[in-house]
C-alpha atoms as a PDB file:
ATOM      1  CA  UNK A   1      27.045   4.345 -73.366  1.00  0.00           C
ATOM      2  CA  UNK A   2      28.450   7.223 -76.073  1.00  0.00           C
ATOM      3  CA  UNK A   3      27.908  10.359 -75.019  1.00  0.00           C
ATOM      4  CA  UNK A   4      27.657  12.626 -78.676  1.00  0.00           C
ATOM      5  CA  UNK A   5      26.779  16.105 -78.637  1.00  0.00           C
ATOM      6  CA  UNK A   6      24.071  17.354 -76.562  1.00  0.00           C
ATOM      7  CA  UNK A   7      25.108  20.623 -75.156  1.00  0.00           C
ATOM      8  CA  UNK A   8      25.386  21.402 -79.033  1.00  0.00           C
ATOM      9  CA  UNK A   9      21.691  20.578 -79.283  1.00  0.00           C
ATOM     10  CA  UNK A  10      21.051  22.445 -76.345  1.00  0.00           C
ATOM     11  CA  UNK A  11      23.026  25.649 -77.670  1.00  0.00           C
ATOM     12  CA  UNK A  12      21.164  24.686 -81.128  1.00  0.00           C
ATOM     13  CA  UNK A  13      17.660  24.880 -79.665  1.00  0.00           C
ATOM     14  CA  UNK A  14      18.252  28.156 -77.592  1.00  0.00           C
ATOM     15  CA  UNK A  15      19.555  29.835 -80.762  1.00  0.00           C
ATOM     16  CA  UNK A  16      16.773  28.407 -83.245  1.00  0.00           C
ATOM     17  CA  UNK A  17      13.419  30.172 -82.776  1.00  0.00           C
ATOM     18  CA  UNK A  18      11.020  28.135 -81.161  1.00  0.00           C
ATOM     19  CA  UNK A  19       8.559  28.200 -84.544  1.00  0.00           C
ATOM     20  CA  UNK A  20      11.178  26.044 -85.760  1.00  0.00           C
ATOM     21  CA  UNK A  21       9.923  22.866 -83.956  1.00  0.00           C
ATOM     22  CA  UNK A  22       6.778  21.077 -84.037  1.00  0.00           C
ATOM     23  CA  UNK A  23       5.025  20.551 -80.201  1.00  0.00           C
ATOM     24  CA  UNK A  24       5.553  16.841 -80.543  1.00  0.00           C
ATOM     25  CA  UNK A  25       9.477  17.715 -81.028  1.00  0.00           C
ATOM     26  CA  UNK A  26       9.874  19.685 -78.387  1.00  0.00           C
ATOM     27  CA  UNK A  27       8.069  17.781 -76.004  1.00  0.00           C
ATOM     28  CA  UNK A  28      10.243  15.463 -77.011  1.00  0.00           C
ATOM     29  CA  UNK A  29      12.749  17.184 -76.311  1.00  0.00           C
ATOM     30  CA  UNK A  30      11.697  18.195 -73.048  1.00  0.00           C
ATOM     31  CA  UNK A  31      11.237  14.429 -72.073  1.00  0.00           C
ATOM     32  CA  UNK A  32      14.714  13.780 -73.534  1.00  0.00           C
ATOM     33  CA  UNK A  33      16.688  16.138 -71.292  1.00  0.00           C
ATOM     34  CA  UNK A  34      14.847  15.012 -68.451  1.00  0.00           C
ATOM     35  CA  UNK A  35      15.793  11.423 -69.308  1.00  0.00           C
ATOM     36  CA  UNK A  36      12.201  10.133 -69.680  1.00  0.00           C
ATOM     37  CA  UNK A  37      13.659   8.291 -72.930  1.00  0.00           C
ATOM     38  CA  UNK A  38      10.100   6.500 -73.470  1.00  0.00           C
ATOM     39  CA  UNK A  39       8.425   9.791 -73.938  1.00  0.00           C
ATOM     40  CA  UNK A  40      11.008  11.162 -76.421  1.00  0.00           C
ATOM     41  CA  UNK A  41      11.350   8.304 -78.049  1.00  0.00           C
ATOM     42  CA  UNK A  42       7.768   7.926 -78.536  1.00  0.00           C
ATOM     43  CA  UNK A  43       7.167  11.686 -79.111  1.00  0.00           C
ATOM     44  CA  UNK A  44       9.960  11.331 -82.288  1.00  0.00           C
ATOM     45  CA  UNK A  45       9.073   8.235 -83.829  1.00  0.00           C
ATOM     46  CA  UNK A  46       6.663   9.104 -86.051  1.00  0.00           C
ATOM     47  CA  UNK A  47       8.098  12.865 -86.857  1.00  0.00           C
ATOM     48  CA  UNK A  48      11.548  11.058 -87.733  1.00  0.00           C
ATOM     49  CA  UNK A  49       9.822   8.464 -90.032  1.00  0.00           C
ATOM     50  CA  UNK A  50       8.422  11.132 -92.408  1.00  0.00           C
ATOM     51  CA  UNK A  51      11.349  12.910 -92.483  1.00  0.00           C
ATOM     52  CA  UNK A  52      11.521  15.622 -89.761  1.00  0.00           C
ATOM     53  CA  UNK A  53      15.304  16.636 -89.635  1.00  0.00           C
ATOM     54  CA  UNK A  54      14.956  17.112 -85.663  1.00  0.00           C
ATOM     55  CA  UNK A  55      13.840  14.428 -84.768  1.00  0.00           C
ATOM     56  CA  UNK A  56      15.513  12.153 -86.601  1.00  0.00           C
ATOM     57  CA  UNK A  57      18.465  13.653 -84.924  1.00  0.00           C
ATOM     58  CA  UNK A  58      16.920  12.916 -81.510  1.00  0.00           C
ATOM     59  CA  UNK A  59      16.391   9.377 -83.005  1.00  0.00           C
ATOM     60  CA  UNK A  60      19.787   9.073 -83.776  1.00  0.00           C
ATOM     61  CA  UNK A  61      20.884  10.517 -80.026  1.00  0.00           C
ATOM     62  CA  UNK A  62      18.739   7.556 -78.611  1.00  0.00           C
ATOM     63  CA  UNK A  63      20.197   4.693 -80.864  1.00  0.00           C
ATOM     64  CA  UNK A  64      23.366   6.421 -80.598  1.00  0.00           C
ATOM     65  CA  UNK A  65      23.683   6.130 -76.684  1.00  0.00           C
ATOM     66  CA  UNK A  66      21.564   3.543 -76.292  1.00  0.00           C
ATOM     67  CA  UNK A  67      19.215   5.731 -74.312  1.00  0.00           C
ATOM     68  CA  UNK A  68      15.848   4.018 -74.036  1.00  0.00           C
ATOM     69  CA  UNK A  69      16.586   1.237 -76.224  1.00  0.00           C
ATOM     70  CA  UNK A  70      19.157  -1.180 -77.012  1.00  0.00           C
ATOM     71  CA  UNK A  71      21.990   0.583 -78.705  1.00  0.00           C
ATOM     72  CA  UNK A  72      21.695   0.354 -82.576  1.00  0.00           C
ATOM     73  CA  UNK A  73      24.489   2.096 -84.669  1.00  0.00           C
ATOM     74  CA  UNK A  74      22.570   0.804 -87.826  1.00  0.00           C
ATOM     75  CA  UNK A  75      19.757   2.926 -86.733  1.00  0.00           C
ATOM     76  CA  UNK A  76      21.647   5.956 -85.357  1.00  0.00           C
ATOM     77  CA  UNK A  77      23.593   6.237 -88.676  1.00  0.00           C
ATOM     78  CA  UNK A  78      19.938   5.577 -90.741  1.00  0.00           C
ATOM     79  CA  UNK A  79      18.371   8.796 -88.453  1.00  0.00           C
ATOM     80  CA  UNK A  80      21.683  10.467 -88.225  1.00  0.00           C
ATOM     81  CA  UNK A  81      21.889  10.609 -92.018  1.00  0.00           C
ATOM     82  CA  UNK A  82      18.362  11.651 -92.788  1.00  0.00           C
ATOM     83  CA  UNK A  83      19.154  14.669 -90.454  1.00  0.00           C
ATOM     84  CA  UNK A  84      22.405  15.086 -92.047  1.00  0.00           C
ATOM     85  CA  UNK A  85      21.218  15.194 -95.461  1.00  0.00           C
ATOM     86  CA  UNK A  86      19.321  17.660 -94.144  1.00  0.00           C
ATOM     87  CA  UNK A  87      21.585  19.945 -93.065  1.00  0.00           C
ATOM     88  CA  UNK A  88      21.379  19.497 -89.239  1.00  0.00           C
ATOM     89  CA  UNK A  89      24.956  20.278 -88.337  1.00  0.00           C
ATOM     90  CA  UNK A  90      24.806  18.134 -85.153  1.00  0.00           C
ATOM     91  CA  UNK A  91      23.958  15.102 -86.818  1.00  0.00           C
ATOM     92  CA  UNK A  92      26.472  15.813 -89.581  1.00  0.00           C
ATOM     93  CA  UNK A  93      29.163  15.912 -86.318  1.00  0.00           C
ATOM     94  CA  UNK A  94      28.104  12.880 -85.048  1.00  0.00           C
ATOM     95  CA  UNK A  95      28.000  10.867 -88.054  1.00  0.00           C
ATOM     96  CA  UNK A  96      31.539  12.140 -88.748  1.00  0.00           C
ATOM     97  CA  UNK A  97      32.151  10.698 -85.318  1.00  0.00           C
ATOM     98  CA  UNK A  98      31.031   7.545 -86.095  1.00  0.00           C
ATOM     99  CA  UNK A  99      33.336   7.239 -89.191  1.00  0.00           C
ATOM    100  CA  UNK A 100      35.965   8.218 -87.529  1.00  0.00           C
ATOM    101  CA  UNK A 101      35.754   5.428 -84.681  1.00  0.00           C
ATOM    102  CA  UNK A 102      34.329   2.630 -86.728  1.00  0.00           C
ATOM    103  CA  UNK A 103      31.059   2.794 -85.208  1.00  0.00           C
ATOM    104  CA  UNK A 104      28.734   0.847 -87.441  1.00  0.00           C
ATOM    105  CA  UNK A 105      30.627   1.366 -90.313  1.00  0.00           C
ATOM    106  CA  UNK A 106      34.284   0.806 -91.444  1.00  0.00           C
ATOM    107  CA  UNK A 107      36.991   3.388 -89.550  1.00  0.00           C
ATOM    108  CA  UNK A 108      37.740   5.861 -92.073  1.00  0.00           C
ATOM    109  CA  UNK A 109      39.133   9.320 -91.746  1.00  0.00           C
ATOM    110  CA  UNK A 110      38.161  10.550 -95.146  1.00  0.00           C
ATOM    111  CA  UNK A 111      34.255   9.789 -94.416  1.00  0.00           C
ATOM    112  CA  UNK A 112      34.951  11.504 -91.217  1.00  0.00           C
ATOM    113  CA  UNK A 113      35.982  14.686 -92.517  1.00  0.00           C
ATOM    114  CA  UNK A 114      33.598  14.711 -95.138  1.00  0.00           C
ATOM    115  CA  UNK A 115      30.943  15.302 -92.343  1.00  0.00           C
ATOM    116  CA  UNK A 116      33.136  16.948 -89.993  1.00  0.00           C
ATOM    117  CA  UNK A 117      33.474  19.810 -92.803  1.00  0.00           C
ATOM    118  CA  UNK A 118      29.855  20.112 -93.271  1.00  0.00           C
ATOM    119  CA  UNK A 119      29.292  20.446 -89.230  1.00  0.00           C
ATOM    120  CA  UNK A 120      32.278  22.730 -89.482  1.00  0.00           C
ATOM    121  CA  UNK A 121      31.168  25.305 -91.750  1.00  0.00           C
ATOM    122  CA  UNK A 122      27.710  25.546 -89.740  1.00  0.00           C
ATOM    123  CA  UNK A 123      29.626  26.751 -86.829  1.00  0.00           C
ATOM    124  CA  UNK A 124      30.376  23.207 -84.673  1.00  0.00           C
ATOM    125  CA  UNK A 125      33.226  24.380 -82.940  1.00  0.00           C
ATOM    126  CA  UNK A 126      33.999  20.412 -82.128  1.00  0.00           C
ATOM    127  CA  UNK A 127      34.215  19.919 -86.033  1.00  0.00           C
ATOM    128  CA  UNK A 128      36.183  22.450 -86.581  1.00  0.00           C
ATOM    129  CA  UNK A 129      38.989  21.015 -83.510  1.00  0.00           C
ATOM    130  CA  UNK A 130      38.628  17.717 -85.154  1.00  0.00           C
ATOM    131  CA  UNK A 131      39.788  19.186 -88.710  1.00  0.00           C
ATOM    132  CA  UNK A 132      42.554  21.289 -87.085  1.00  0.00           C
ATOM    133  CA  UNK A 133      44.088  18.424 -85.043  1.00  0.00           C
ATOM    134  CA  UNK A 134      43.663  16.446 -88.431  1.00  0.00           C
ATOM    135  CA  UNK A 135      45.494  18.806 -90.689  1.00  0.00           C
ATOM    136  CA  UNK A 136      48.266  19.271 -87.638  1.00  0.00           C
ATOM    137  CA  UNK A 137      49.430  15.550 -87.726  1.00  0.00           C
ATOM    138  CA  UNK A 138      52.836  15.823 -89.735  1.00  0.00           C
ATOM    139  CA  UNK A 139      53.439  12.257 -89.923  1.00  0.00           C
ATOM    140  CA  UNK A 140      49.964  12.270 -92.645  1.00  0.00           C
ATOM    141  CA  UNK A 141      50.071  12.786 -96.096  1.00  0.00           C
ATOM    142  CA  UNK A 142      47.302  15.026 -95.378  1.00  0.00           C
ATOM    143  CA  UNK A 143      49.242  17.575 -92.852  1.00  0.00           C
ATOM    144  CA  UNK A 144      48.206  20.924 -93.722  1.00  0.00           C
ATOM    145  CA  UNK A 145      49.521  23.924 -91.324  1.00  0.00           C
ATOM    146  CA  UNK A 146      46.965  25.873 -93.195  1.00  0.00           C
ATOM    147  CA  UNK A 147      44.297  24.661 -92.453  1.00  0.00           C
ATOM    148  CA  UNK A 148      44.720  23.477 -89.110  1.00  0.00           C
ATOM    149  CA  UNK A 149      45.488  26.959 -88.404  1.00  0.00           C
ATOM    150  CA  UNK A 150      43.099  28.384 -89.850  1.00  0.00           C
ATOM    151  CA  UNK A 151      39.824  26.137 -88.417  1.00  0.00           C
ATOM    152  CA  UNK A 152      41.833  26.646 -84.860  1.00  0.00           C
ATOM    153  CA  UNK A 153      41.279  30.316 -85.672  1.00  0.00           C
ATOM    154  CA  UNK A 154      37.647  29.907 -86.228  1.00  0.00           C
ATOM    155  CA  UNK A 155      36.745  27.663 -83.269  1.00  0.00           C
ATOM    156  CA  UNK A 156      38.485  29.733 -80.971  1.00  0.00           C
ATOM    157  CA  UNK A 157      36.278  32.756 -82.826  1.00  0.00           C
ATOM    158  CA  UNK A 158      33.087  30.789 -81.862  1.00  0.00           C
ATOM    159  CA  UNK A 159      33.974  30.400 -78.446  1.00  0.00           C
ATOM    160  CA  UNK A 160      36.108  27.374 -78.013  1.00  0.00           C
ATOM    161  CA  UNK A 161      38.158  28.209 -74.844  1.00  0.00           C
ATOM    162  CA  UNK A 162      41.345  25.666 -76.158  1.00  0.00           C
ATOM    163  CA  UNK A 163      41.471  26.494 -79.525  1.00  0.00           C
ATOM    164  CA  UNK A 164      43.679  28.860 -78.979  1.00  0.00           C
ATOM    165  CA  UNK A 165      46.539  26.958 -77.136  1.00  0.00           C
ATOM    166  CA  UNK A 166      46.397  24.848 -80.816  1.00  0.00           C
ATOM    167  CA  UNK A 167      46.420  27.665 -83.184  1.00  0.00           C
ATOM    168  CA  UNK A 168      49.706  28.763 -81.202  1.00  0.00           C
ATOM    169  CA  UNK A 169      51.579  25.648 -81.064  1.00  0.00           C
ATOM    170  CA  UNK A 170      50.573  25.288 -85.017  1.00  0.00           C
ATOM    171  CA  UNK A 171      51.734  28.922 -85.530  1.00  0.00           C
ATOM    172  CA  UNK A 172      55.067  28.340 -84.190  1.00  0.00           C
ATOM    173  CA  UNK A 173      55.757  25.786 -86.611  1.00  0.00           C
ATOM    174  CA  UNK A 174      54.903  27.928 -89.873  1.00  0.00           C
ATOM    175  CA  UNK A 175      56.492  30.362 -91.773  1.00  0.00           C
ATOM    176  CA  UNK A 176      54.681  34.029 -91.552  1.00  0.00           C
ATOM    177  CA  UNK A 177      53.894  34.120 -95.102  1.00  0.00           C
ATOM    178  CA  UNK A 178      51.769  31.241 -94.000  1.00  0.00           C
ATOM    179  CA  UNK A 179      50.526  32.508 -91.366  1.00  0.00           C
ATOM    180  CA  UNK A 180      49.073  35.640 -93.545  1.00  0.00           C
ATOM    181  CA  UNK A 181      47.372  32.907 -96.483  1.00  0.00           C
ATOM    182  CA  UNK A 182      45.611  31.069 -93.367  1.00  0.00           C
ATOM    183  CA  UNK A 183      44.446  34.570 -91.960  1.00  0.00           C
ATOM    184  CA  UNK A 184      42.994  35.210 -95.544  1.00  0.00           C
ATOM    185  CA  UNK A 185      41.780  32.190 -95.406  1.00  0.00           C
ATOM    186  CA  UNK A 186      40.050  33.188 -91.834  1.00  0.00           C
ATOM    187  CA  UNK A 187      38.796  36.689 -92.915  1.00  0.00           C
ATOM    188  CA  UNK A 188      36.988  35.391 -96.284  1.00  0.00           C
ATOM    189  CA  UNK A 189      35.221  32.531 -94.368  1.00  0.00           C
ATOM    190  CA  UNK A 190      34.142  34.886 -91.367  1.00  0.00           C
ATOM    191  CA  UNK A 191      32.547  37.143 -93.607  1.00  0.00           C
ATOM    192  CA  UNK A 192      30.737  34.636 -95.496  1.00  0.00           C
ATOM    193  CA  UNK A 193      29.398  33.367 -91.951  1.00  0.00           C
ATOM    194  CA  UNK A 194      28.806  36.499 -90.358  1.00  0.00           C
ATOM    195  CA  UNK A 195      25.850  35.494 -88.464  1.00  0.00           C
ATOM    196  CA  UNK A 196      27.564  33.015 -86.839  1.00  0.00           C
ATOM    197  CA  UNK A 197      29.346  35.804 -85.149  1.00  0.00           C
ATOM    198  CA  UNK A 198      26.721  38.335 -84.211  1.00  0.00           C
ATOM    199  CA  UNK A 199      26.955  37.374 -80.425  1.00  0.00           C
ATOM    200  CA  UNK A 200      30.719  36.397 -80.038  1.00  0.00           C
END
């Protein structure tokens, strides 16, 4: 069993006015975090089929984790991407997820980070770890101190109690004119996303 993100959905639902959903979605919903699988599962179906980003999410949490039905990474990725496409930020993280371990599809980091930056600049404070441990790895091609710095900075903005620990170590290992470019880099994309931060 894969356990992806549900306290995100949780946080997601509490945030998201309740107008937002259908009744069938959140009774599915309700059924899902009571574990009644059956009911969700039934309650999404036909919501996920013609299109609903929400529930094709849910979908994708089922097949995902095997929760209620046989675990099916062809149809987690199938719901996860109609969500994604979407723009529902918790699919786009778990799809990234699923790249990045070779779950139904071939491993591949670039894949993963494709959907790991689209979760990221929603706010998923897990993407945004993911990319900074990414760009940290000197021994890649890819190692950016930048970066890693900078979406460190942004979790730990959002909440993320150990981002900070990782924006520190990363600090100590740049230069302070780099250190100014990735707080640019911070400012410019906080103001862009200043809702994000109306409660932090």
């Amino acid at each position: 069993m894969r356990m992806f993100s549900r306290i995100y959905l949780t946080v997601f639902l509490i945030l998201v006015s309740p107008f937002a959903f259908s009744g069938d979605f959140q009774k599915g919903w309700d059924a899902y975090s009571s574990t009644d699988y059956a009911t969700a599962l039934a309650e999404w179906r036909e919501l996920a089929d013609a299109g609903d980003k929400n529930a094709s999410y849910g979908m994708g949490l089922l097949y995902g984790n095997g929760f209620g039905v046989d675990m099916n990474d062809d149809l987690a990725l199938k719901y996860y991407g109609v969500a994604a496409e979407k723009g529902h930020a918790d699919a786009q993280f778990n799809l990234a997820v699923m790249h990045q371990n070779g779950w139904g599809v071939p491993q591949s980091d670039d894949k993963a980070n494709e959907y790991y930056k689209l979760a990221a600049e929603q706010g998923i404070t897990q993407a945004q770890i993911a990319l900074g441990r990414y760009y940290a790895l000197d021994f890649l091609d890819s190692y950016d101190p930048i970066e890693a710095y900078k979406w460190f900075t942004l979790a730990e903005a959002l909440g993320d109690v150990d981002a900070a620990d990782k924006r520190e170590f990363i600090a100590s290992r740049m230069t302070s004119d780099q250190v100014i470019e990735a707080d640019g880099l911070v400012n410019v994309w906080m103001d862009r996303h200043r809702t994000l931060f109306a409660d932090n």
